[in-house]
Structures are given as C-alpha cells and as structure tokens.
PDB file of N, CA and C in Angstrom:
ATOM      1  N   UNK A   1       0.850  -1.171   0.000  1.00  0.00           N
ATOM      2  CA  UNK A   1       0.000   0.000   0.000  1.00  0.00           C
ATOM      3  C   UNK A   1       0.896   1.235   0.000  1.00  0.00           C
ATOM      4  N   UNK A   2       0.477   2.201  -0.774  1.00  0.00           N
ATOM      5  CA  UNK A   2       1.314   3.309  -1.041  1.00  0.00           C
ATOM      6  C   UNK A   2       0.089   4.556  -0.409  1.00  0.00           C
ATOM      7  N   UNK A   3       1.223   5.101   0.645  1.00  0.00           N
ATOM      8  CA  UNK A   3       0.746   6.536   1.177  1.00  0.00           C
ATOM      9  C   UNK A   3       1.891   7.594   1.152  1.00  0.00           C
ATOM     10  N   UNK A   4       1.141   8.851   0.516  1.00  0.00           N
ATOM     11  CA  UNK A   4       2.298   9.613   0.729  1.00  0.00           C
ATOM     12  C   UNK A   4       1.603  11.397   1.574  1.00  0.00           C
ATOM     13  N   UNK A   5       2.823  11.293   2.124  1.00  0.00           N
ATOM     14  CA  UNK A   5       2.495  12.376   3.060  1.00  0.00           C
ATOM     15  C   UNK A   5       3.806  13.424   3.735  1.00  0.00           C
ATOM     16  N   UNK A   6       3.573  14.130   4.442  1.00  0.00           N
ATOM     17  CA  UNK A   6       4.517  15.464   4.616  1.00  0.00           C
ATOM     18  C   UNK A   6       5.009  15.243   6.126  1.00  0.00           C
ATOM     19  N   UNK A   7       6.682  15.006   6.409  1.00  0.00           N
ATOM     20  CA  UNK A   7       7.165  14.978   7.616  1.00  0.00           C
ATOM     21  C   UNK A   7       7.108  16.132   8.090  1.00  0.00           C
ATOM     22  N   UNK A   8       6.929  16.555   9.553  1.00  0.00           N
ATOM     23  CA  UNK A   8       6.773  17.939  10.115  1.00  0.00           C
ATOM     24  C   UNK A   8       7.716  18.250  11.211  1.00  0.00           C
ATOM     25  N   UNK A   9       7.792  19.217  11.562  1.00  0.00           N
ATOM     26  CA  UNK A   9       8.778  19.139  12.820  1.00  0.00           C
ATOM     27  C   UNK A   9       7.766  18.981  14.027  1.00  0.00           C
ATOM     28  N   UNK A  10       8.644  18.697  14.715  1.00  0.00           N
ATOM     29  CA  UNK A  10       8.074  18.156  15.936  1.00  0.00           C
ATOM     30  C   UNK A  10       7.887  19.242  16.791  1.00  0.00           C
ATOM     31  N   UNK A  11       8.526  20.424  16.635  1.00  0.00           N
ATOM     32  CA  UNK A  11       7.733  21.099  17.516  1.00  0.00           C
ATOM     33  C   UNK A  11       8.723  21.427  18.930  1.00  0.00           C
ATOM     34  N   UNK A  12       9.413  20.838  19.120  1.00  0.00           N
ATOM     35  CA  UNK A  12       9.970  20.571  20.276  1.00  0.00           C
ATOM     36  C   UNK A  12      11.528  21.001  20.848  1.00  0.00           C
ATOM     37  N   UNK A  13      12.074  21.285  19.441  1.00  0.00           N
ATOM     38  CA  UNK A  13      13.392  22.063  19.638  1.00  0.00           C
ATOM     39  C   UNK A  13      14.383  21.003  19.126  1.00  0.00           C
ATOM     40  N   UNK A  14      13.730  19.662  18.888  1.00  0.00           N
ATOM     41  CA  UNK A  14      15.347  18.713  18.595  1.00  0.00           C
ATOM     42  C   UNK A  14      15.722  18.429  17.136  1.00  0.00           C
ATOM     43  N   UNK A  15      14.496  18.647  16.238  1.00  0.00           N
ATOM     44  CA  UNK A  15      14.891  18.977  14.858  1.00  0.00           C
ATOM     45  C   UNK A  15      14.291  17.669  14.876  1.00  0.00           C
ATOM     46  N   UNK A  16      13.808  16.597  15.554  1.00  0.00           N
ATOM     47  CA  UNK A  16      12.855  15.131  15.236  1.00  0.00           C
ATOM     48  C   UNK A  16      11.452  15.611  14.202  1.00  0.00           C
ATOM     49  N   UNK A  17      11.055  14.844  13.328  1.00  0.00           N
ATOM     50  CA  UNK A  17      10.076  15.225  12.249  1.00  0.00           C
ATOM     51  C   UNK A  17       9.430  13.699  13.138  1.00  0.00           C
ATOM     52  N   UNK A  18       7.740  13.892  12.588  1.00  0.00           N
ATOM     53  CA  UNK A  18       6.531  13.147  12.564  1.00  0.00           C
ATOM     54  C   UNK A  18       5.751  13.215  11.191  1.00  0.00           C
ATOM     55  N   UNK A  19       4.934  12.072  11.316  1.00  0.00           N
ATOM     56  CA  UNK A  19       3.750  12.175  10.354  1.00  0.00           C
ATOM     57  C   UNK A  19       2.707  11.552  11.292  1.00  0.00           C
ATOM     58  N   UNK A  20       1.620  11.823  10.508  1.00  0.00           N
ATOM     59  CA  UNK A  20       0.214  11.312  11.015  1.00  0.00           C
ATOM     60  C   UNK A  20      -0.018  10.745  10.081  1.00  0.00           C
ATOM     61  N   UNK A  21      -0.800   9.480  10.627  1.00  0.00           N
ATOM     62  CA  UNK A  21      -1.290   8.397   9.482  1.00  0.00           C
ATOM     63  C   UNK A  21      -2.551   8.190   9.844  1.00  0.00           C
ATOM     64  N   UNK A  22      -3.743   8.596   8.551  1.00  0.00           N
ATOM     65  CA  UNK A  22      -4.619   8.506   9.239  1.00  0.00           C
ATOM     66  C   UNK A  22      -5.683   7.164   9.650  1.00  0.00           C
ATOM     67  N   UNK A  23      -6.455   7.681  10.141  1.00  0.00           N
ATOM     68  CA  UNK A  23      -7.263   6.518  10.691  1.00  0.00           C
ATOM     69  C   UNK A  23      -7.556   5.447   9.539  1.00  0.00           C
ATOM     70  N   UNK A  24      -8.094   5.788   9.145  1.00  0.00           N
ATOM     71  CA  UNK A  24      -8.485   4.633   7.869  1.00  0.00           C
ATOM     72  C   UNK A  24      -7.526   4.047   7.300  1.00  0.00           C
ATOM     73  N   UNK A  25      -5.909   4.543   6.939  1.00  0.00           N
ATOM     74  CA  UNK A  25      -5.248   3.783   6.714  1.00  0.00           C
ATOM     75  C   UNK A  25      -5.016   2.612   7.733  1.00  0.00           C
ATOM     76  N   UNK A  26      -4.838   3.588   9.442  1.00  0.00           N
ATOM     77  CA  UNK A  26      -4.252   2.590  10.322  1.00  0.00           C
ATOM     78  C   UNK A  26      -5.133   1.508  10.156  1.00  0.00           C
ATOM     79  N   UNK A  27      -6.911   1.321  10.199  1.00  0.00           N
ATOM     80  CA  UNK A  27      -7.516   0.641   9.617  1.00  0.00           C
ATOM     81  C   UNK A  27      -7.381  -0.525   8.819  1.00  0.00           C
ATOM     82  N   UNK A  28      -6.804  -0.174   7.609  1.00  0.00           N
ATOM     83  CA  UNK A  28      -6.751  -0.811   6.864  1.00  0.00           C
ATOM     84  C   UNK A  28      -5.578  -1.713   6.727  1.00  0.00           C
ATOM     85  N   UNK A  29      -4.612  -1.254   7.540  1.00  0.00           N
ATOM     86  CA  UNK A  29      -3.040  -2.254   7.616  1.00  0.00           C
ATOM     87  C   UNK A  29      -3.295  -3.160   8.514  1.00  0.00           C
ATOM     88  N   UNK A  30      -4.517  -2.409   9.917  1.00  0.00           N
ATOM     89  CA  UNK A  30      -4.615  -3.294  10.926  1.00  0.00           C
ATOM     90  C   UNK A  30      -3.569  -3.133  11.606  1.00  0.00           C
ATOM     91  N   UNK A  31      -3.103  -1.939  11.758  1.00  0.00           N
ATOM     92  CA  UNK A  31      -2.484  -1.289  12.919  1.00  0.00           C
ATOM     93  C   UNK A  31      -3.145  -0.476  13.515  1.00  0.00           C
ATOM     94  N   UNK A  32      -2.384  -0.494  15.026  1.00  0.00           N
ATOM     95  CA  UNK A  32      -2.873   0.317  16.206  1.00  0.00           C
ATOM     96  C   UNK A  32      -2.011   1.100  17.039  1.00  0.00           C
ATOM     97  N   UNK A  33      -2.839   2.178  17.958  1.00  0.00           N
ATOM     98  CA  UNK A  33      -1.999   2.753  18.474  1.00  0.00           C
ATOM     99  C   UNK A  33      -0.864   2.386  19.336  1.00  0.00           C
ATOM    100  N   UNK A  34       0.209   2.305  19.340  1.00  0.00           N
ATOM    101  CA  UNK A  34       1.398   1.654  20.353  1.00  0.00           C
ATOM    102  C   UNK A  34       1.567   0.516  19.817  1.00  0.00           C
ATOM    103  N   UNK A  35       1.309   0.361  18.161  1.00  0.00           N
ATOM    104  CA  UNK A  35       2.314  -0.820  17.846  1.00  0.00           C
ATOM    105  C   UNK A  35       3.416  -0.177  17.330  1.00  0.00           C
ATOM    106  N   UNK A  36       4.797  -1.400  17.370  1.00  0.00           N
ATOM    107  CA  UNK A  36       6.174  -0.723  16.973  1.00  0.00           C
ATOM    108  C   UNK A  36       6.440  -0.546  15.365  1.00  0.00           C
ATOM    109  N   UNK A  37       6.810   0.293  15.190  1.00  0.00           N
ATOM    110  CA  UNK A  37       7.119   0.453  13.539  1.00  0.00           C
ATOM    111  C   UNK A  37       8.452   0.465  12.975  1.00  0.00           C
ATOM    112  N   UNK A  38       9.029  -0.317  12.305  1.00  0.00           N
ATOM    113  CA  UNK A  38      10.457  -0.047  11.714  1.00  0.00           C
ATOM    114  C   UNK A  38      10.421   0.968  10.695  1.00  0.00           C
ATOM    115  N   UNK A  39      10.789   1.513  10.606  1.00  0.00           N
ATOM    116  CA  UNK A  39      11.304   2.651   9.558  1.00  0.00           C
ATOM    117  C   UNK A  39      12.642   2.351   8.476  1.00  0.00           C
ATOM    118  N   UNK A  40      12.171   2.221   7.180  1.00  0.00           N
ATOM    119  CA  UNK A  40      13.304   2.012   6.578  1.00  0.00           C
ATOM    120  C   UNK A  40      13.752   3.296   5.320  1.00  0.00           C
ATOM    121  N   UNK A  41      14.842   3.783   4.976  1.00  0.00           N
ATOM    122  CA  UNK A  41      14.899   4.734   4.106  1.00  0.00           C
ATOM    123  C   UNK A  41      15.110   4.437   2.854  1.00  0.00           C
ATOM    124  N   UNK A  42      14.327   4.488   1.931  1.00  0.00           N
ATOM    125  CA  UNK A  42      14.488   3.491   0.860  1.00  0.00           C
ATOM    126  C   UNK A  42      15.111   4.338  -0.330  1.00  0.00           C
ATOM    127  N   UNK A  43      14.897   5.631  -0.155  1.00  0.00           N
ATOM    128  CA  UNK A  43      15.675   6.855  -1.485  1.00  0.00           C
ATOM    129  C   UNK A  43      15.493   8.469  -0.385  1.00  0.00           C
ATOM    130  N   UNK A  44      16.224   9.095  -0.679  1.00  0.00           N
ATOM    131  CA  UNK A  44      16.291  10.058  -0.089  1.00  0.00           C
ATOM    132  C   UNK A  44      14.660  10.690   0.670  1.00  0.00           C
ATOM    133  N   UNK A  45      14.016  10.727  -0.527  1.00  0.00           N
ATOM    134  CA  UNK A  45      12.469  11.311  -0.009  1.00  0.00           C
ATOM    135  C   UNK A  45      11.141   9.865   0.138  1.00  0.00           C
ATOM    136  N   UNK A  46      11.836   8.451   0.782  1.00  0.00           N
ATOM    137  CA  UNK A  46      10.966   7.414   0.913  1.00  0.00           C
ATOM    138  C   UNK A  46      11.081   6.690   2.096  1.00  0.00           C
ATOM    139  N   UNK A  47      10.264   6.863   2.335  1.00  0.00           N
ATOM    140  CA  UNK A  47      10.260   6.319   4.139  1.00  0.00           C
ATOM    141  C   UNK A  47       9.364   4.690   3.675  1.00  0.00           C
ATOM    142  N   UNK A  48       9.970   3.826   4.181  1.00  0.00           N
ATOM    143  CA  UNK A  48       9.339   2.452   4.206  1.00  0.00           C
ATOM    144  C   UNK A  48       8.712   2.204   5.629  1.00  0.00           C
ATOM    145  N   UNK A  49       7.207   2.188   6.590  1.00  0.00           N
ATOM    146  CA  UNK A  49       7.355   1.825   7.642  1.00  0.00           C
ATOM    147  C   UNK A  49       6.424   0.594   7.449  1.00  0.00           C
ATOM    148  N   UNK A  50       6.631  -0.596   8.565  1.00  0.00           N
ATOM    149  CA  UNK A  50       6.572  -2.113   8.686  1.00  0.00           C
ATOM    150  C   UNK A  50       6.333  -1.923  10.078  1.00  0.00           C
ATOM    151  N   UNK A  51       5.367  -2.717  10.468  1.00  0.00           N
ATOM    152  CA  UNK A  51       4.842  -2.800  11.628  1.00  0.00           C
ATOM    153  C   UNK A  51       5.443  -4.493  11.873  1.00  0.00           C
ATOM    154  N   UNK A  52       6.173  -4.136  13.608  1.00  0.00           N
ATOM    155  CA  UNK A  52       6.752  -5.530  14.189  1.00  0.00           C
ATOM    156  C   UNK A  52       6.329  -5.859  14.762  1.00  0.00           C
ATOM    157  N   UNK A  53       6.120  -7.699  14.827  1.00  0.00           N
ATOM    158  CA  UNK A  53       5.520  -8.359  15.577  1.00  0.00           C
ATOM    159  C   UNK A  53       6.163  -8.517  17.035  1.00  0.00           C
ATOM    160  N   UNK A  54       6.081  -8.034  18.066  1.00  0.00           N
ATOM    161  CA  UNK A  54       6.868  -7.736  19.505  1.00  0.00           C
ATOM    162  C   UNK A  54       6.862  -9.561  19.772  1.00  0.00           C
ATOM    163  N   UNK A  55       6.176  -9.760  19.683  1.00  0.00           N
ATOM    164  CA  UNK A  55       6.741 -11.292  19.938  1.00  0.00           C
ATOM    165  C   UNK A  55       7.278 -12.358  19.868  1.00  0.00           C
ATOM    166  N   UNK A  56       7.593 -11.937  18.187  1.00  0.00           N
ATOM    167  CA  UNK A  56       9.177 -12.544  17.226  1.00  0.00           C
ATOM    168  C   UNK A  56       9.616 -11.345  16.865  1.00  0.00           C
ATOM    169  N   UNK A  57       9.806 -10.308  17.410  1.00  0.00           N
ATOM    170  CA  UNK A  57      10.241  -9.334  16.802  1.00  0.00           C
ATOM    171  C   UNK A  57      10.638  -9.442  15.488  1.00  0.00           C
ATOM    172  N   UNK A  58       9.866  -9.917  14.810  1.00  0.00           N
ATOM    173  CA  UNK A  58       9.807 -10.048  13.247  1.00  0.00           C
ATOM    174  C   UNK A  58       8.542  -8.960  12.479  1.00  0.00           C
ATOM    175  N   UNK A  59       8.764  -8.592  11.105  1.00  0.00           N
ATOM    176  CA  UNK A  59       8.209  -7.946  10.504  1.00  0.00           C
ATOM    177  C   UNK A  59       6.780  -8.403  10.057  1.00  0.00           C
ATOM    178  N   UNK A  60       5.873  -7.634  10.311  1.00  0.00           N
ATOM    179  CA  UNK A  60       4.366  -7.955   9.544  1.00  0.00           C
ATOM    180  C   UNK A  60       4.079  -6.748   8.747  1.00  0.00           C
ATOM    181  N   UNK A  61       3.000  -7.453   7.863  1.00  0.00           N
ATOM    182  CA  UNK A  61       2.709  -6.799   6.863  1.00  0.00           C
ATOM    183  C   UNK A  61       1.165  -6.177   7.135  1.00  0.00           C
TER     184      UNK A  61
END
C-alpha cells in the first residue's frame, strides 16, 4: 500500500520530524496505536514503515 504524506517538525526544539497516518489507513493495515514500527529509508524522499511483531520481533505486513 502506497501513502504519501509530509514529515513535520516536531515542535519541540530537537529537529525530530513526525507524520500522522490517518485513521483509515491505520484501519486498513490493521495497525494500532502503540504498535512498533520499523522505519526504513528506501531513497532520499521514501520512508518504508513495517509494523513488528513484539513477539518474534519479526516484521508484519
């Protein structure tokens, strides 16, 4: 599934960026709030994130 969207600053003084993903996507991956996400950088402007299974700390889709 392809989403694309705008990193922001955080607001906070440390130069850390966020996105919001919205509901219906989280929905639709069947993610939730306080699951872990790997982040991968796949080209300068492509963020890959993969939600991990904490209990094999292995990757789900």
């Amino acid at each position: 599934m392809k989403f694309t969207t705008t990193i922001v600053d955080a607001g906070d003084g440390t130069g850390d960026g966020m996105i919001e993903i919205p509901d219906e996507l989280l929905a639709a991956l069947g993610w939730h709030e306080g699951d872990v996400l790997n982040v991968k950088v796949r080209e300068p402007s492509v963020l890959v994130l993969e939600r991990l299974d904490e209990k094999k700390g292995a990757q789900t889709e």
